[in-house]
Protein backbone atom coordinates (compact mmCIF):
# COMPACT_ATOMS: atom_id res chain seq x y z
CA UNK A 1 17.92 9.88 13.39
CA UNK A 2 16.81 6.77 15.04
CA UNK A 3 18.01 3.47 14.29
CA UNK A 4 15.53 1.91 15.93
CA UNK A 5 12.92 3.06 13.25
CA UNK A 6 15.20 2.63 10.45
CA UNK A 7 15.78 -1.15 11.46
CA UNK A 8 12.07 -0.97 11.22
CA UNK A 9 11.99 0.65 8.08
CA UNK A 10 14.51 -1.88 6.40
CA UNK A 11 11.68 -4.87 7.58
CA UNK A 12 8.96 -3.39 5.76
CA UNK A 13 10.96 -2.69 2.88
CA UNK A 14 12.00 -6.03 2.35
CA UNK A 15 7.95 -7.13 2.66
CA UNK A 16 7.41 -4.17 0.25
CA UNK A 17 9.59 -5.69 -2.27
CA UNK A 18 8.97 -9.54 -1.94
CA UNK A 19 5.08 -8.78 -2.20
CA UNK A 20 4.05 -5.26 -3.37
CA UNK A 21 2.54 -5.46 -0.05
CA UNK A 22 3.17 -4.35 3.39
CA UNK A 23 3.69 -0.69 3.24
CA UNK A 24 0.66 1.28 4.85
CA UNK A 25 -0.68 -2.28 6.11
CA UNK A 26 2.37 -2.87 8.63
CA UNK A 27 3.50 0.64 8.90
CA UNK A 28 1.06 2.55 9.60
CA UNK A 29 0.07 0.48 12.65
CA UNK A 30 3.39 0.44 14.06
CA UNK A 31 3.26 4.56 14.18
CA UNK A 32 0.19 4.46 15.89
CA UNK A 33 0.48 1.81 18.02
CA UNK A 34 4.41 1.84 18.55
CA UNK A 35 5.85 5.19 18.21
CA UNK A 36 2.12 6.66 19.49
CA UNK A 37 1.80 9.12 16.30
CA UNK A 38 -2.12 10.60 15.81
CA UNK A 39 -3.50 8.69 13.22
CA UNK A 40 -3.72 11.52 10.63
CA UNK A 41 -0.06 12.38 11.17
CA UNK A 42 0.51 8.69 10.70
CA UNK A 43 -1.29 8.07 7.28
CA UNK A 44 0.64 11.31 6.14
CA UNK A 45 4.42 9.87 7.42
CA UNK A 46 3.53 6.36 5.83
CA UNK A 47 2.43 8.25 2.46
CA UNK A 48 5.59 9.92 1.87
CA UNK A 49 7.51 7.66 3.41
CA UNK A 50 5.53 4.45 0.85
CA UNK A 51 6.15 6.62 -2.00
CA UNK A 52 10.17 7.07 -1.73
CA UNK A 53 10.62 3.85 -0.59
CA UNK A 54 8.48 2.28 -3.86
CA UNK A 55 10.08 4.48 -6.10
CA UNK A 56 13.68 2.22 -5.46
CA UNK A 57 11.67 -0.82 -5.66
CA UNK A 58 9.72 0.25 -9.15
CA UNK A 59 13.23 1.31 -10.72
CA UNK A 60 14.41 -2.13 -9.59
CA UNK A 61 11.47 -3.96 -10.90
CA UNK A 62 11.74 -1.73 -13.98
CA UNK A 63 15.05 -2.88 -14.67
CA UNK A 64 13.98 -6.65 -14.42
CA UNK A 65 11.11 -5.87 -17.04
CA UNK A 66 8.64 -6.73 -14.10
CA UNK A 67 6.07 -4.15 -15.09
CA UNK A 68 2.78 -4.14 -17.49
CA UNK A 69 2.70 -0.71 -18.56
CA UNK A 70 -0.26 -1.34 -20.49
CA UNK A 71 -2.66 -2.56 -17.31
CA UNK A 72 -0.48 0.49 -15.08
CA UNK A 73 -1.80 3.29 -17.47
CA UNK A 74 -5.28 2.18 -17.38
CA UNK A 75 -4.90 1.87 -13.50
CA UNK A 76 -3.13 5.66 -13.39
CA UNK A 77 -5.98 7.36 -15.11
CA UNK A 78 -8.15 6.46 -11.77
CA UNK A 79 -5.48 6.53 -9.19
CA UNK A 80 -4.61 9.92 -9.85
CA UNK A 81 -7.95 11.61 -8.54
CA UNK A 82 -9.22 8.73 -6.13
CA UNK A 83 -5.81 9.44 -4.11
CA UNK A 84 -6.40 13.06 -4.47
CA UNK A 85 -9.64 12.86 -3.10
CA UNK A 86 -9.03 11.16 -0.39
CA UNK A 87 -6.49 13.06 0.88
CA UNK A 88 -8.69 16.19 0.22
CA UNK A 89 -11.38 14.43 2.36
CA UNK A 90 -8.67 13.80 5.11
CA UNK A 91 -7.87 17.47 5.71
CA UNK A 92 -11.67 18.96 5.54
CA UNK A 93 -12.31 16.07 8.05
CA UNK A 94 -9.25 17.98 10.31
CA UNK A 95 -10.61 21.27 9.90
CA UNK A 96 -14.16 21.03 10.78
CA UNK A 97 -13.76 18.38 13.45
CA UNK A 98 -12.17 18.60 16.95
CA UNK A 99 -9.25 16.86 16.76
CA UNK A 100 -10.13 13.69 19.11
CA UNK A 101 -13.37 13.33 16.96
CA UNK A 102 -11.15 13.60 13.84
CA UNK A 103 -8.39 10.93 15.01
CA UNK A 104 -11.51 8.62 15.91
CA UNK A 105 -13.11 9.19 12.39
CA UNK A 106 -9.47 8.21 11.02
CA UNK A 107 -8.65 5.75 13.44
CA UNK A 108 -12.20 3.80 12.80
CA UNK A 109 -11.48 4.22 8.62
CA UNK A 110 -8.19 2.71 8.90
CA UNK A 111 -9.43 -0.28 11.15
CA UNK A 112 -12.51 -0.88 8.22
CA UNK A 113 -10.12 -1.03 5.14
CA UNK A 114 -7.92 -3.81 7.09
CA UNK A 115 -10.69 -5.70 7.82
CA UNK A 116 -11.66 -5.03 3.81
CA UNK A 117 -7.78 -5.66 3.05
CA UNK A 118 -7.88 -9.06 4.71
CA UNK A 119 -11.05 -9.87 2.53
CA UNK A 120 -9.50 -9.34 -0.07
CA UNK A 121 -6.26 -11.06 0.57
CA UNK A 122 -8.48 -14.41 1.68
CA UNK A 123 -10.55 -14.06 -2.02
CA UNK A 124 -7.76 -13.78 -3.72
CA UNK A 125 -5.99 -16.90 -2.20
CA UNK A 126 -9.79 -18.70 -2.39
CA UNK A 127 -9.70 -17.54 -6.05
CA UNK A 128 -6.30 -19.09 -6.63
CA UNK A 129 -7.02 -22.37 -5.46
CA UNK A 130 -10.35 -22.79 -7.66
CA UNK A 131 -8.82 -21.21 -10.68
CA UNK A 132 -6.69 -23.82 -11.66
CA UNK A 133 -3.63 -23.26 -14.26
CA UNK A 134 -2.45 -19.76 -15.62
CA UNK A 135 -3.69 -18.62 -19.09
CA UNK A 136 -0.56 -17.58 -21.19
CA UNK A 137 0.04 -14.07 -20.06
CA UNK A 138 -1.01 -12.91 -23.85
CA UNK A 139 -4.17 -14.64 -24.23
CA UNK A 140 -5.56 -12.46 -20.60
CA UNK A 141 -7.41 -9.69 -22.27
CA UNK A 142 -6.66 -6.20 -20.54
CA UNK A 143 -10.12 -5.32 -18.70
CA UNK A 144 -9.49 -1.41 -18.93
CA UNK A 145 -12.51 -0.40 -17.03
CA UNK A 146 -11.94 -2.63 -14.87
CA UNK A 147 -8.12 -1.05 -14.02
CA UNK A 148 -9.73 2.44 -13.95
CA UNK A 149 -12.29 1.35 -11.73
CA UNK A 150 -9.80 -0.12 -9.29
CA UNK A 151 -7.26 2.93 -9.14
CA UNK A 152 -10.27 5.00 -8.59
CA UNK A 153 -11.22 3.16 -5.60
CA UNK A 154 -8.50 1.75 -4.22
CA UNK A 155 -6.50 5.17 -4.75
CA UNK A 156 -9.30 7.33 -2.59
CA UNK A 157 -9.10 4.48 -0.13
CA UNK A 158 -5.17 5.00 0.14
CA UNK A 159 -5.55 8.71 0.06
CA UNK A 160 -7.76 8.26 3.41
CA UNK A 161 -6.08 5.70 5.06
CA UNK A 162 -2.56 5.52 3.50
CA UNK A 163 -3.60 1.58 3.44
CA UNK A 164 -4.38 -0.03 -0.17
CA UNK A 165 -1.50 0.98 -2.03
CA UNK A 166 -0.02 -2.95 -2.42
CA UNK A 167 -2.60 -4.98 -0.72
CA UNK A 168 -6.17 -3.72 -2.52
CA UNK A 169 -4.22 -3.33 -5.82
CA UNK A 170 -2.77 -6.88 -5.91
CA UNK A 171 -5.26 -8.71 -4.49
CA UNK A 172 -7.96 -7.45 -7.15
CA UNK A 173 -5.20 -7.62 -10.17
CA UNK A 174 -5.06 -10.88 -9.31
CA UNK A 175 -8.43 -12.28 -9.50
CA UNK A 176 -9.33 -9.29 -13.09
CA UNK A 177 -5.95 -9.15 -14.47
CA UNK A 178 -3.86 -13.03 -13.55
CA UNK A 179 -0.55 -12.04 -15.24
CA UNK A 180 2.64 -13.69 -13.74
CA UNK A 181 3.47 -13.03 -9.94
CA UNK A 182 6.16 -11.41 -10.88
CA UNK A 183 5.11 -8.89 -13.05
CA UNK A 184 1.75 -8.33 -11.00
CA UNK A 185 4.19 -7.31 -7.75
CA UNK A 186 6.11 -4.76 -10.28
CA UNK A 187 3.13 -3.08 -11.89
CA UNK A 188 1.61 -2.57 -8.43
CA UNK A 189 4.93 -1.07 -6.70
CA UNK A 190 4.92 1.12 -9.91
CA UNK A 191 1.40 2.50 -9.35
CA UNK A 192 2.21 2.88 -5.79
CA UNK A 193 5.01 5.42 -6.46
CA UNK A 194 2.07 7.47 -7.78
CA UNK A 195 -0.78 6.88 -5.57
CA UNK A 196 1.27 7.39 -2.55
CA UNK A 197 3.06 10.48 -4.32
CA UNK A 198 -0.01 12.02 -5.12
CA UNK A 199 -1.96 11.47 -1.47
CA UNK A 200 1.60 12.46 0.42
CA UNK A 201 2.20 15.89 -1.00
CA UNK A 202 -1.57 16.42 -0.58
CA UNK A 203 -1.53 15.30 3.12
CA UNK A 204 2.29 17.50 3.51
CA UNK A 205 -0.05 20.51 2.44
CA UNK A 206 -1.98 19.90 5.01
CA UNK A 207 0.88 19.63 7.79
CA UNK A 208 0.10 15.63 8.39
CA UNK A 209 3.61 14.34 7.67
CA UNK A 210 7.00 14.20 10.14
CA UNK A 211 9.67 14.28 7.94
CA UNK A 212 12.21 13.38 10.72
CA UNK A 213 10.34 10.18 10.77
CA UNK A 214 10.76 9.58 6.95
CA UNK A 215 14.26 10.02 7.09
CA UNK A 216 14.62 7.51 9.84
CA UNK A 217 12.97 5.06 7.77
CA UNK A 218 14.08 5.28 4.39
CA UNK A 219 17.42 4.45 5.79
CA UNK A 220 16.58 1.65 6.28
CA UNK A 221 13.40 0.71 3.63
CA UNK A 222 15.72 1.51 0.61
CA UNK A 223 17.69 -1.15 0.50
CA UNK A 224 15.31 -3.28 2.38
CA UNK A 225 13.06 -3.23 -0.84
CA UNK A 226 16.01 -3.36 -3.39
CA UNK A 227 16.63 -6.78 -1.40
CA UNK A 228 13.19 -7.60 -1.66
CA UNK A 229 12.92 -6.91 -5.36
CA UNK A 230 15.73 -8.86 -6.38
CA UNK A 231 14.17 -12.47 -4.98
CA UNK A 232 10.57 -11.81 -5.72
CA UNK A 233 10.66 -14.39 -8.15
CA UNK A 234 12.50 -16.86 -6.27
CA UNK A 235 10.86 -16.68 -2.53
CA UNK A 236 7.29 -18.29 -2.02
CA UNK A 237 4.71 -15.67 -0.63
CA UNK A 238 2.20 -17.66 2.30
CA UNK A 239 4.12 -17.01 5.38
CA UNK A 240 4.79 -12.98 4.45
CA UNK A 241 0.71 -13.40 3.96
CA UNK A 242 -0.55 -15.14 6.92
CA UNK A 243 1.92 -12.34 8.89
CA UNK A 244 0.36 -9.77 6.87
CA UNK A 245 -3.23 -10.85 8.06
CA UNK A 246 -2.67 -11.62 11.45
CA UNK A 247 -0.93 -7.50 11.64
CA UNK A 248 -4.24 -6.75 10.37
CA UNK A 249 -6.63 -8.37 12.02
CA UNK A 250 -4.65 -7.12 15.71
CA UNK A 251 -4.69 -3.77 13.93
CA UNK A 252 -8.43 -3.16 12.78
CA UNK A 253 -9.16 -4.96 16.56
CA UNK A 254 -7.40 -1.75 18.23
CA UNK A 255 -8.46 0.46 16.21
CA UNK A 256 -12.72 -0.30 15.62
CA UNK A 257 -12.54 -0.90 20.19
CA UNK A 258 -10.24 1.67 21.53
């Protein structure tokens, strides 16, 4: 065990819980970039390793009544076979590609959802600012096809790319479904649990994951993210963002040139 990666770990788990975000977006880059992991072996790690990690944070949020079941079922019924295929697309890509052509392919994929990921994070804050005050969280109707139509997407994008599973969710719940903060950051780590469950033991069939690695991590993730989850609704968000972005926009740099 290294307790270099679970220091690591414990950082991202505390951005996991404050946000919903910062899993695959911080993560996955660091196992490329700092521990020198293929790509495809690091979407895999950061799968399994998003999906344990979440699960403390959902049972936390759970607990806090921080979770819209209704919007999460509607978003499960397209998660479940977008992160599926994804992850099915991953390994066909492994097996009928050499691998340096198939870590490019990855690499590239992963460097085109941050730059969509920090699109989304700027419309969102863009939508914020011209949207004025809340509507009372009953009087926001629940746009169902809307939901599926995001889990479908958003979960095939995370099957791929391991990236998606807090930032694409929130930042488009937020500008089709503006519940509380709160609540919005619970019902995403929830769905994560499952979108990141679902692509991980898909990408463990396919040999992509190093489990020595997730051990280090959730170490120190676990109660990074319980720590997270318990101030959520107390801590103000835009620094943990502008980080976020400026991860991302290094990341997608490395990874569209190299």
């Amino acid at each position: 065990m290294d307790w270099k990666v679970s220091v690591v770990g414990f950082v991202v788990g505390v951005l996991i819980g404050l946000t919903g975000m910062g899993g695959g977006t911080v993560m996955t880059p660091l196992m490329i970039f700092v521990f020198h992991m293929h790509p495809a072996l690091a979407v895999g790690t950061d799968l399994v390793y998003s999906s344990l990690t979440k699960m403390a944070g959902a049972i936390q949020h759970i607990r806090q009544r921080t979770v819209d079941f209704r919007a999460l079922k509607f978003l499960a019924i397209g998660t479940v076979p977008g992160a599926l295929g994804g992850s099915l697309l991953v390994g066909l890509l492994e097996r009928h590609l050499p691998m340096q052509h198939f870590n490019t392919v990855v690499g590239r994929a992963l460097g085109a959802v941050y730059i969509l990921v920090i699109a989304s994070m700027v419309w969102r804050w863009w939508a914020a600012r011209r949207g004025g005050r809340r509507k009372p969280e009953g009087a926001v109707p629940l746009p169902r096809l809307g939901l599926v139509a995001l889990g479908l997407v958003a979960g095939f994008l995370v099957g791929l790319t391991s990236v998606g599973s807090g930032t694409l969710y929130i930042a488009v719940l937020a500008l089709i479904y503006p519940i509380a903060s709160a609540r919005m950051v619970g019902t995403d780590i929830v769905v994560g649990v499952l979108v990141t469950g679902v692509a991980g033991l898909t990408h463990m069939a396919f040999g992509n994951v190093d489990l020595r690695m997730v051990l280090s991590l959730l170490v120190g993730s676990i109660p990074g993210i319980l720590l997270g989850s318990k101030v959520t609704v107390r801590l103000p968000e835009p620094a943990v963002r502008v980080g976020l972005m400026a991860m991302l926009c290094w990341s997608s740099w490395n990874l569209l040139l190299r």
